[in-house]
N, C-alpha and C. Protein backbone atom coordinates (compact mmCIF):
# COMPACT_ATOMS: atom_id res chain seq x y z
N UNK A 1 0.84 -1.19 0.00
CA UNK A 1 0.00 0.00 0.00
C UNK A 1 0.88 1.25 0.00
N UNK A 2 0.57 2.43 -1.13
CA UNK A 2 1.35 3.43 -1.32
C UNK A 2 0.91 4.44 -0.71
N UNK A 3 1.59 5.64 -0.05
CA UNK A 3 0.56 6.81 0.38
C UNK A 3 0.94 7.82 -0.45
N UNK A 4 0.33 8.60 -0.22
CA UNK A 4 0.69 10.33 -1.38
C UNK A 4 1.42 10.87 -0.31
N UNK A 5 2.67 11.54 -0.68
CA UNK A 5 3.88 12.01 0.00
C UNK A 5 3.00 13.27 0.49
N UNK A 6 3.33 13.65 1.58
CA UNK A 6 3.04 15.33 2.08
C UNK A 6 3.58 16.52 1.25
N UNK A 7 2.45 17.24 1.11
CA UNK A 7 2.91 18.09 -0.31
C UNK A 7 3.31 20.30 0.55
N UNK A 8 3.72 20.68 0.35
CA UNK A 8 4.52 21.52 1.03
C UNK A 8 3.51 22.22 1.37
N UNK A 9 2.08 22.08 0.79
CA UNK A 9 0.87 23.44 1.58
C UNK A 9 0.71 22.25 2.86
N UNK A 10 0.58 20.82 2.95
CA UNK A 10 0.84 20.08 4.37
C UNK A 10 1.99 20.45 4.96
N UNK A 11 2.96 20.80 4.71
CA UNK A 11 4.24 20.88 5.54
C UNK A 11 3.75 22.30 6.19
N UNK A 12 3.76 23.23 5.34
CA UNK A 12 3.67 24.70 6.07
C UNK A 12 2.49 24.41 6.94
N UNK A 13 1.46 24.12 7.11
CA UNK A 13 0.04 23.79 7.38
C UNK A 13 0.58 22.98 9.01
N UNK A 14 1.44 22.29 8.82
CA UNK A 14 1.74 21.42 9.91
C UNK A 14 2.81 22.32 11.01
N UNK A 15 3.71 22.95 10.17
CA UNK A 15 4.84 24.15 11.12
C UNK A 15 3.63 25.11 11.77
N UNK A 16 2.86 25.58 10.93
CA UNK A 16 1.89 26.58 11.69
C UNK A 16 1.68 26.46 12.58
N UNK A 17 0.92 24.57 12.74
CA UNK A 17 0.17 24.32 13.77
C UNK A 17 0.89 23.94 15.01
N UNK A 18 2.16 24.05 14.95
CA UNK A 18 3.18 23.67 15.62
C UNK A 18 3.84 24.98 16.69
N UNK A 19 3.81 26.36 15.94
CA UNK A 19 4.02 27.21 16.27
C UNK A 19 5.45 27.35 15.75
N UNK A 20 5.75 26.84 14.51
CA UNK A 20 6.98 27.07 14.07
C UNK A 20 7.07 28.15 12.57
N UNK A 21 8.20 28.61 12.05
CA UNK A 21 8.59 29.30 11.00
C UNK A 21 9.49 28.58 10.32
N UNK A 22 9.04 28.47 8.94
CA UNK A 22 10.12 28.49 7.84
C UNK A 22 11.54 28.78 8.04
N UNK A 23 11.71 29.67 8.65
CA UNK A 23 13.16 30.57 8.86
C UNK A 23 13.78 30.16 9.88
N UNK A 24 12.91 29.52 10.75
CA UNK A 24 13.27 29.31 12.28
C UNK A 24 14.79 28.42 12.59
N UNK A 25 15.75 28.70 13.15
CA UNK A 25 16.81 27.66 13.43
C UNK A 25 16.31 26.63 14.22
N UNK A 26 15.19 26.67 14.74
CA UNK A 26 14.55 26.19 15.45
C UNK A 26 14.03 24.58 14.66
N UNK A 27 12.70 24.95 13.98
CA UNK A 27 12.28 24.40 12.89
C UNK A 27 13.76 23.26 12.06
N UNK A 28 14.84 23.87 12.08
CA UNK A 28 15.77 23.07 11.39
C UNK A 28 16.25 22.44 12.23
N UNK A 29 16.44 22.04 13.82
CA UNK A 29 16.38 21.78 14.08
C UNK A 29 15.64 20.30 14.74
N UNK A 30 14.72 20.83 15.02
CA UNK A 30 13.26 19.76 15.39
C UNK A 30 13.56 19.11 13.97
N UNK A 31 13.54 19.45 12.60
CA UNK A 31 13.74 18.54 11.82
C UNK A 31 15.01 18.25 11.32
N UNK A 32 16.18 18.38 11.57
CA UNK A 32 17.24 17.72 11.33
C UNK A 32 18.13 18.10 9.99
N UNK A 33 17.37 18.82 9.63
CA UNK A 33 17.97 19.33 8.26
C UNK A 33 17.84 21.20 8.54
N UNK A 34 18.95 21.79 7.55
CA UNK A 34 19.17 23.26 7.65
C UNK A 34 18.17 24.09 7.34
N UNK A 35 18.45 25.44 7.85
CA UNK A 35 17.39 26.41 7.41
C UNK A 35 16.82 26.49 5.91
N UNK A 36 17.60 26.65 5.00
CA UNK A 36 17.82 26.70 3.48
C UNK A 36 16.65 25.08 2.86
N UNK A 37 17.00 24.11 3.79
CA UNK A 37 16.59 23.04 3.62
C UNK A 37 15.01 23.08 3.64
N UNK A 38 14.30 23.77 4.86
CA UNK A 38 13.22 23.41 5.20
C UNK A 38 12.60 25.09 4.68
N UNK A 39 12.93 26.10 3.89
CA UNK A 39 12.68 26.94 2.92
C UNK A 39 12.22 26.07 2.00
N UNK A 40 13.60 25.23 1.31
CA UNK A 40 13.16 24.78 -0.06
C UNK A 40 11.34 23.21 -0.06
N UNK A 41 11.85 22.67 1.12
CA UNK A 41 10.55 21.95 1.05
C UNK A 41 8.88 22.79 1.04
N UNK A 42 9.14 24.10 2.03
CA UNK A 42 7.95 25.03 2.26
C UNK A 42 7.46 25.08 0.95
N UNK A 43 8.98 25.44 -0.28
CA UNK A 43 8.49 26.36 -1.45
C UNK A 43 8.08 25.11 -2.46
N UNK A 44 7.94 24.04 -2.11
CA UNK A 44 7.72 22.55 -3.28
C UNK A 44 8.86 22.54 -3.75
N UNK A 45 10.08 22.89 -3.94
CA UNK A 45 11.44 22.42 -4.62
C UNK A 45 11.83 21.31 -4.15
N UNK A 46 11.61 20.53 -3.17
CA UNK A 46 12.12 19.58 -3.18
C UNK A 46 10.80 18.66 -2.66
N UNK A 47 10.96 17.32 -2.64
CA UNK A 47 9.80 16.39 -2.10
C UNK A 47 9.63 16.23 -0.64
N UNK A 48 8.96 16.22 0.40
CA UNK A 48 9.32 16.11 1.89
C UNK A 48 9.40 14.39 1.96
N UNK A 49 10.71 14.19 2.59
CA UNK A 49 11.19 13.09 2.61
C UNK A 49 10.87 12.23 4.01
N UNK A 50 10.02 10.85 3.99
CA UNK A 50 8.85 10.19 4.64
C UNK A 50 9.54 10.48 6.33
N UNK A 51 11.07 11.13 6.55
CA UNK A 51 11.23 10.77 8.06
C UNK A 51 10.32 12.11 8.63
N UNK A 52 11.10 13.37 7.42
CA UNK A 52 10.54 14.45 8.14
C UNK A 52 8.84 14.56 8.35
N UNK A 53 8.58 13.71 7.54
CA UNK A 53 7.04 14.18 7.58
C UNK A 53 6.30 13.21 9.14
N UNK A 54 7.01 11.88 9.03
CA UNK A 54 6.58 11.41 10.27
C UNK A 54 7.05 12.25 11.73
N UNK A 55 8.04 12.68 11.54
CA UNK A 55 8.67 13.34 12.82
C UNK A 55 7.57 14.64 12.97
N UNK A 56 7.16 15.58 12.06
CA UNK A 56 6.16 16.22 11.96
C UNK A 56 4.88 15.82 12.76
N UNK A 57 4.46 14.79 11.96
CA UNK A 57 2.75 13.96 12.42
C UNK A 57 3.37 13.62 14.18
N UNK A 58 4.73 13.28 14.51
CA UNK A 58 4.83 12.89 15.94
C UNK A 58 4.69 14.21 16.69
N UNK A 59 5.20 15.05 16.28
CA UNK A 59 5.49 16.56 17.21
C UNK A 59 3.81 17.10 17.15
N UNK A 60 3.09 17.00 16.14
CA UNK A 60 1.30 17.35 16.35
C UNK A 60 0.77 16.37 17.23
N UNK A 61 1.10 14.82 17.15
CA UNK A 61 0.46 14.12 18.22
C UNK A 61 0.95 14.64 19.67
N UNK A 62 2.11 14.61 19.43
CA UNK A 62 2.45 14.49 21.08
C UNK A 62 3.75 15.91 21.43
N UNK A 63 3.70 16.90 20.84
CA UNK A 63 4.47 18.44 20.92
C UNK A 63 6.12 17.67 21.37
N UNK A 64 6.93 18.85 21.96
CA UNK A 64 8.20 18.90 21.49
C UNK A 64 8.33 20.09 22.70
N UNK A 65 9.76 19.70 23.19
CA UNK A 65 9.83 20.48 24.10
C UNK A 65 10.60 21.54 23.96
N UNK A 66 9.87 23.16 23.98
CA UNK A 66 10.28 24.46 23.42
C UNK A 66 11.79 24.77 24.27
N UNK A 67 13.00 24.95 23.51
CA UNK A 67 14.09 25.21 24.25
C UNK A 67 14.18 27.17 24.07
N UNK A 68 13.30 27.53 23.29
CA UNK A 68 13.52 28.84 23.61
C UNK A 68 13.05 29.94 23.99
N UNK A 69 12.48 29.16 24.83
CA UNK A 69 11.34 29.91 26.10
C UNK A 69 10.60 28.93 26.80
């Protein structure tokens, strides 16, 4: 069984709900890849690749603990 990859209006849609930014060092963080990196997925240039998107769906189930505040 195949799923349809998360498409970047889900990615931004999911940072929102998260209380995160595109820009955030933060955001590159929580996901493991660089600032520049998680720009280019926001903008559809690249495909969101199945870890980040699960690590995503985990941080909406169950949040992430804010180190900067």
């Amino acid at each position: 069984m195949t799923t349809t990859p998360m498409s970047a209006r889900q990615f931004k849609l999911a940072l929102k709900k998260l209380g995160l930014t595109v820009a955030s060092k933060q955001t590159s963080k929580l996901l493991g890849v660089g600032v520049r990196q998680v720009q280019r997925l926001a903008a559809g240039k690249h495909s969101i690749h199945p870890s980040i998107e699960l690590l995503l769906k985990m941080y909406l189930k169950h949040g992430f603990e804010n180190e900067e505040g």
